[in-house]
N, C-alpha and C. Protein backbone atom coordinates (compact mmCIF):
# COMPACT_ATOMS: atom_id res chain seq x y z
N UNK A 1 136.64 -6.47 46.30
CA UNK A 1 136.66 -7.73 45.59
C UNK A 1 138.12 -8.06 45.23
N UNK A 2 138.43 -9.49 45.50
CA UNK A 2 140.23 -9.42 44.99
C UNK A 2 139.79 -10.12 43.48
N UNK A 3 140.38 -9.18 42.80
CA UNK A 3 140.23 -9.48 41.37
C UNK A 3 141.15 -10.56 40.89
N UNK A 4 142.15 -10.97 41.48
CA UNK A 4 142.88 -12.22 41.33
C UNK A 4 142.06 -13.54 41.17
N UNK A 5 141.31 -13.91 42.87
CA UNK A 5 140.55 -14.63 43.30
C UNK A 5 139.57 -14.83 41.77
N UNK A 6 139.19 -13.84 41.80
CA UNK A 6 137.61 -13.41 40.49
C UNK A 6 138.01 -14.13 39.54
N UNK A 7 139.31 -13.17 38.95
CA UNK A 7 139.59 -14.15 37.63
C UNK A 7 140.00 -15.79 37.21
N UNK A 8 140.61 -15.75 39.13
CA UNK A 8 140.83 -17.63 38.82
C UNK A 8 139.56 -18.19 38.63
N UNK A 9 138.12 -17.67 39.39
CA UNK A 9 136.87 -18.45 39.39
C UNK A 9 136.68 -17.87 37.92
N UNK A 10 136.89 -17.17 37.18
CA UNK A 10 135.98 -17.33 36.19
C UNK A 10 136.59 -18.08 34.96
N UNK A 11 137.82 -18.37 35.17
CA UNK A 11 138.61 -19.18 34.54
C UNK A 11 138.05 -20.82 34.67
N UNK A 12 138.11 -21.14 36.19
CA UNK A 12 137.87 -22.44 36.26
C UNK A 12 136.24 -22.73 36.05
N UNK A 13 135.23 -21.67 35.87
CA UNK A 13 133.90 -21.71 35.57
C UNK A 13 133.55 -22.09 33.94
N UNK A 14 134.68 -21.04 33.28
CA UNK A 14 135.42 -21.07 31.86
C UNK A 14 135.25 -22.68 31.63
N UNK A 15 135.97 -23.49 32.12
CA UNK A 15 136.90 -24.41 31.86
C UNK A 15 135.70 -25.69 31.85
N UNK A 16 134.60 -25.37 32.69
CA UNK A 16 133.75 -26.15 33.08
C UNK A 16 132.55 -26.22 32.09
N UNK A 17 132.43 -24.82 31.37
CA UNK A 17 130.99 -24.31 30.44
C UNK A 17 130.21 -24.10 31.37
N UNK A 18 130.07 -23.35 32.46
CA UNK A 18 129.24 -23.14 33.53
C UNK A 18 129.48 -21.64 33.31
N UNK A 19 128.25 -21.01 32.58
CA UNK A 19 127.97 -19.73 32.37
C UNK A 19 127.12 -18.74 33.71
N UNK A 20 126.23 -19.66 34.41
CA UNK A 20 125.68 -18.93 35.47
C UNK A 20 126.55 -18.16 36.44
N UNK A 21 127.62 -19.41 36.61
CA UNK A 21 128.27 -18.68 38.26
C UNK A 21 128.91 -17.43 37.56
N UNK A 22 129.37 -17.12 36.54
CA UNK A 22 130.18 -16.04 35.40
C UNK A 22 129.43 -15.15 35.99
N UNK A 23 128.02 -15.13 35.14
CA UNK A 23 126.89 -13.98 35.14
C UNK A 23 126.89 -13.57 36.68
N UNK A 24 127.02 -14.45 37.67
CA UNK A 24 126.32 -13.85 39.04
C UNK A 24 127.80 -12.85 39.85
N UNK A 25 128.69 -13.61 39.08
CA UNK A 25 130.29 -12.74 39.39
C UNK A 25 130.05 -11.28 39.18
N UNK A 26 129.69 -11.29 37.45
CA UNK A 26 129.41 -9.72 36.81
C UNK A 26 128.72 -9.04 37.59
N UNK A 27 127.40 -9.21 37.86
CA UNK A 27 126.91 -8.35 38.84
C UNK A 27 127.54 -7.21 39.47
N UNK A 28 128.42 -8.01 40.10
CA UNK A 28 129.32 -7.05 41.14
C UNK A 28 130.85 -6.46 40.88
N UNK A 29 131.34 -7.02 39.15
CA UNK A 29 132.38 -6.76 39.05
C UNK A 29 133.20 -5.45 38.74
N UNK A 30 134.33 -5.64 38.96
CA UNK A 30 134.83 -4.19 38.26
C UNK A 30 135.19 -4.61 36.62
N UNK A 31 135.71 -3.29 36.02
CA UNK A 31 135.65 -3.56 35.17
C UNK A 31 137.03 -4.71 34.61
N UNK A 32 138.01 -4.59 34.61
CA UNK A 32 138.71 -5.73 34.30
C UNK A 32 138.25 -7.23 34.53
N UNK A 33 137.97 -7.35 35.79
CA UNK A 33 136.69 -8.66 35.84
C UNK A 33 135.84 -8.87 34.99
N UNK A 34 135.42 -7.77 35.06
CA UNK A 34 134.38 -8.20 33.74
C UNK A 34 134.41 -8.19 32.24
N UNK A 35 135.27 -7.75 32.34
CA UNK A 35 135.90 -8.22 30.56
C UNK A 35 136.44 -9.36 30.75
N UNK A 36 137.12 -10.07 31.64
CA UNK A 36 137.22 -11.48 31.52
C UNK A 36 136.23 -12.26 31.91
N UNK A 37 134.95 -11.85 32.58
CA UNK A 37 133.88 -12.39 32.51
C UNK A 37 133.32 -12.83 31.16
N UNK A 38 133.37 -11.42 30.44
CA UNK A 38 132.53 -11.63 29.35
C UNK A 38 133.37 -12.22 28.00
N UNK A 39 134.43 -12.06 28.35
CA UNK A 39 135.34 -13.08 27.27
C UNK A 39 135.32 -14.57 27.89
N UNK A 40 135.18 -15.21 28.79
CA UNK A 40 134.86 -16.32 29.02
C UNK A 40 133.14 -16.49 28.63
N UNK A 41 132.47 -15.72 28.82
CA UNK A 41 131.18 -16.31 28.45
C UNK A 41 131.05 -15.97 27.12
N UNK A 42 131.78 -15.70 26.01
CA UNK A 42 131.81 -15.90 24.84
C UNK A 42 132.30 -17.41 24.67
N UNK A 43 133.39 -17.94 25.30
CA UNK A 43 134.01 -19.57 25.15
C UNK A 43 133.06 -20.46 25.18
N UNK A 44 131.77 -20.14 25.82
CA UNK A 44 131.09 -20.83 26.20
C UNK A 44 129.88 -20.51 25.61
N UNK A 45 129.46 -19.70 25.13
CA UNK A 45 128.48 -19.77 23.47
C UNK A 45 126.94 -20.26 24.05
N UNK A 46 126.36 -20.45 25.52
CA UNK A 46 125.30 -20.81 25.45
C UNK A 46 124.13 -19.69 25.39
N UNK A 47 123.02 -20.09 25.54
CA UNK A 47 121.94 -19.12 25.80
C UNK A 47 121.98 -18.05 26.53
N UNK A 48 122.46 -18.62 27.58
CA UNK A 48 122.76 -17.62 28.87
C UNK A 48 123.95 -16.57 28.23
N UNK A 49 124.83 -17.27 28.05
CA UNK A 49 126.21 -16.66 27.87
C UNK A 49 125.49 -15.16 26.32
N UNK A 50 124.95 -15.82 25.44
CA UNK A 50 124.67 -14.78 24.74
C UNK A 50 123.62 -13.60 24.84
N UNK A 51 122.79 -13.91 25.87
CA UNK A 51 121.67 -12.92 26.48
C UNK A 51 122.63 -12.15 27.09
N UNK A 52 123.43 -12.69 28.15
CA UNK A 52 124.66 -11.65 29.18
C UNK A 52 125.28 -10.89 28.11
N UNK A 53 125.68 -11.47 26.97
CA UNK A 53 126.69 -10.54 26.39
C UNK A 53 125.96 -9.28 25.71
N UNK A 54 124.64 -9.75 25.03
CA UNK A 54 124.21 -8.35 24.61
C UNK A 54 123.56 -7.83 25.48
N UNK A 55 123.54 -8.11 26.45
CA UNK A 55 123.35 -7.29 27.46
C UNK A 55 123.80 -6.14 27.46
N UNK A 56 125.54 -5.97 27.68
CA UNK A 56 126.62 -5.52 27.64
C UNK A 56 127.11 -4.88 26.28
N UNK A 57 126.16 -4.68 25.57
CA UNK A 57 126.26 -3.82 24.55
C UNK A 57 125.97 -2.56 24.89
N UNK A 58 124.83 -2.11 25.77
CA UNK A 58 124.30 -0.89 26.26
C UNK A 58 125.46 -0.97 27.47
N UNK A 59 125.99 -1.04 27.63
CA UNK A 59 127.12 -0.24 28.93
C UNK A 59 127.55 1.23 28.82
N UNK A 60 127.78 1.52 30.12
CA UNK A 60 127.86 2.83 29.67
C UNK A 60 129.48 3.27 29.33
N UNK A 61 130.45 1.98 29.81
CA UNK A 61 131.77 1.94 29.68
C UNK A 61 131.81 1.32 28.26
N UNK A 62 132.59 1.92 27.23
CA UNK A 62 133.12 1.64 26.04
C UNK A 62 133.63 0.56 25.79
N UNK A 63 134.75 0.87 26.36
CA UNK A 63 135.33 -0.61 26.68
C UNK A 63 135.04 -2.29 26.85
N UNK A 64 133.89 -1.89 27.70
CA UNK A 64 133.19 -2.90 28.37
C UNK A 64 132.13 -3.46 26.84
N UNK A 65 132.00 -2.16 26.27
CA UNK A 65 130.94 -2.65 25.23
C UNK A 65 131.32 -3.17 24.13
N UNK A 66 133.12 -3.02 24.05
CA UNK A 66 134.17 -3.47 22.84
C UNK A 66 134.16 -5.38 23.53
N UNK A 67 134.46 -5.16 24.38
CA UNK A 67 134.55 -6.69 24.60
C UNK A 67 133.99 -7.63 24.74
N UNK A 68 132.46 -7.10 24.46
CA UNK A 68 131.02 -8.11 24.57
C UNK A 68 131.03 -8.23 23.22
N UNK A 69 131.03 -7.25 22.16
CA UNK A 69 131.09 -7.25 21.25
C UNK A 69 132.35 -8.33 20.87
N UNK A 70 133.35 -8.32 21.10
CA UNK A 70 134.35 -9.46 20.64
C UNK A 70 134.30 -10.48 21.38
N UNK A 71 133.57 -10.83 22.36
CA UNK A 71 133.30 -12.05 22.83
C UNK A 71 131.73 -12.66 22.44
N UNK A 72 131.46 -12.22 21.94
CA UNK A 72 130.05 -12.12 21.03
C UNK A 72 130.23 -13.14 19.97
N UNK A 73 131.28 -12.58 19.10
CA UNK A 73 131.64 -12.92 17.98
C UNK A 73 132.56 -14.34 17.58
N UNK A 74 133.06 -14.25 18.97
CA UNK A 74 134.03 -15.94 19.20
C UNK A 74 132.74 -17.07 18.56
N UNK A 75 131.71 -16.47 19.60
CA UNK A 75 130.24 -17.61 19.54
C UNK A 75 130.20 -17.76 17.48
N UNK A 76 129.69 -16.88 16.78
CA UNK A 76 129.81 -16.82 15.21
C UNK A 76 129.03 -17.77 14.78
N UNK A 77 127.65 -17.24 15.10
CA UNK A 77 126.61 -17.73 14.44
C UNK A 77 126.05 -16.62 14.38
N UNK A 78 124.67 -16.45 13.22
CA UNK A 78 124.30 -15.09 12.37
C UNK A 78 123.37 -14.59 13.19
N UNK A 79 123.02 -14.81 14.22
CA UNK A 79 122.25 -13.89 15.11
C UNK A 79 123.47 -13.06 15.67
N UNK A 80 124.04 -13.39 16.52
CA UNK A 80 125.36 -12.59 17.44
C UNK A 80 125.83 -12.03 16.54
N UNK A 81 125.92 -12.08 15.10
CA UNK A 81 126.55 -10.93 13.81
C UNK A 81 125.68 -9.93 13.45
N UNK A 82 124.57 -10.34 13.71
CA UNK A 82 123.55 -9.29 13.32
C UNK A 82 123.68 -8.08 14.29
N UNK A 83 123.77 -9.04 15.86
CA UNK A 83 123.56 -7.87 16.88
C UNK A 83 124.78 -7.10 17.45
N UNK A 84 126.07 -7.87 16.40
CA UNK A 84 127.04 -7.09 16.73
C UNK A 84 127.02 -5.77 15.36
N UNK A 85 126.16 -5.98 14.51
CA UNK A 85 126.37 -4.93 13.10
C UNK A 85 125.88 -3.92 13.69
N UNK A 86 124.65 -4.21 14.27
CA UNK A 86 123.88 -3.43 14.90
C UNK A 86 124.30 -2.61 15.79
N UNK A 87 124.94 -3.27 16.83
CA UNK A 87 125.93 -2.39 17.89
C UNK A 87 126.85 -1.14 16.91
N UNK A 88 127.25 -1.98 16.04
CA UNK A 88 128.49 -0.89 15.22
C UNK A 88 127.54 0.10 14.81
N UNK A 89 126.65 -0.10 14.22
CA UNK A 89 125.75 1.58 13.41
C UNK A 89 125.79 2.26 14.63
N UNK A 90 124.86 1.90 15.79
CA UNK A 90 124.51 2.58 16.98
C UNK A 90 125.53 2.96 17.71
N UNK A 91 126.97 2.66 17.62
CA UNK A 91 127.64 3.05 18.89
C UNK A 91 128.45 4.42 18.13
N UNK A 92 128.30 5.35 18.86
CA UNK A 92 128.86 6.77 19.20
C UNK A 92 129.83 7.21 19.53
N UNK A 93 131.22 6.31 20.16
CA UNK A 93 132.84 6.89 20.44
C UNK A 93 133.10 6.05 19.35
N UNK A 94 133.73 6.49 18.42
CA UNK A 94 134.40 6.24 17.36
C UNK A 94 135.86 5.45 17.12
N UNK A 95 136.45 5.16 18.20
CA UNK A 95 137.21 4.09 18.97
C UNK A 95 136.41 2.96 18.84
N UNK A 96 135.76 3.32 19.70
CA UNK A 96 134.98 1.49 20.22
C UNK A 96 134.60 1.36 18.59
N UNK A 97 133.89 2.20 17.96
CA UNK A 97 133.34 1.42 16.45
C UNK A 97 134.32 1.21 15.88
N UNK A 98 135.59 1.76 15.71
CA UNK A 98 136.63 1.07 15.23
C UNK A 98 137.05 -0.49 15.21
N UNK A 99 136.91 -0.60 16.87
CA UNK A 99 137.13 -1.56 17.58
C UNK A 99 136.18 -2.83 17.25
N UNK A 100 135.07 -2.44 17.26
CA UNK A 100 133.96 -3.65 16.23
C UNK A 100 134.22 -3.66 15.46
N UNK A 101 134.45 -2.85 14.07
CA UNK A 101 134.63 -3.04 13.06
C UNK A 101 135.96 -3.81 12.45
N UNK A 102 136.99 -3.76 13.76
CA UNK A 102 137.71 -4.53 12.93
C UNK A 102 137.68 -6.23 13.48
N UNK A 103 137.27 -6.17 14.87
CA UNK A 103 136.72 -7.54 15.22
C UNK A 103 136.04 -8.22 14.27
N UNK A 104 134.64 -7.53 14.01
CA UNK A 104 133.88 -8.02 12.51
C UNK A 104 134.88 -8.71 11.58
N UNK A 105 135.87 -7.94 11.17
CA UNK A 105 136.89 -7.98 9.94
C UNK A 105 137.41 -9.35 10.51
N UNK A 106 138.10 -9.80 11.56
CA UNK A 106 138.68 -10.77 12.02
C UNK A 106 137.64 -11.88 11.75
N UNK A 107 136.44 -11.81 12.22
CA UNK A 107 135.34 -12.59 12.48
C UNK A 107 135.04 -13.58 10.96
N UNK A 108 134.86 -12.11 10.30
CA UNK A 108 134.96 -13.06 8.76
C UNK A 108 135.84 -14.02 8.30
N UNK A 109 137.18 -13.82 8.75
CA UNK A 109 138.15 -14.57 8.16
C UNK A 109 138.35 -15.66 8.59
């Protein structure tokens, strides 16, 4: 996959509020793709975009699960806070809960 290519489409998908073509990118992405996947489908705050993201809470990459979680939170309405609190009790590398927890912290302010 040229991850260049990837990120210009998910930019100009970004740009459009067109959350599907995003989601059908992820599928197949690596991971840097897909953290800009899923930080663009936070910009875009729809239904879709917030089912994909908690999706991406159960990943098995950390990382991947820090940035759903902060693209979660762009959206900031009290469901996506709930299921990001939630993520924080449940998640297990102590990094990544760092990593929510201080997103959270941002989120409030």
């Amino acid at each position: 996959m040229n991850d260049q290519k990837e990120a210009e489409k998910i930019s100009k998908f970004a740009e459009k509020k067109k959350s599907a073509p995003i989601i059908k990118i992820l599928a197949k992405a690596d991971k840097e793709t897909m953290i800009a996947g899923l930080t663009a489908l936070g910009s875009i705050g729809d239904e879709d975009s917030v089912n994909m993201l908690t999706h991406f809470f159960d990943n098995e990459d950390g990382e991947v699960r820090l940035a759903a979680c902060k693209a979660a939170l762009v959206i900031n309405d009290s469901y996506i806070q709930t299921r990001v609190r939630h993520q924080l009790a449940v998640e297990k590398d102590e990094k990544i809960k760092a990593g929510i927890q201080e997103a959270l912290n941002s989120a409030k302010n």
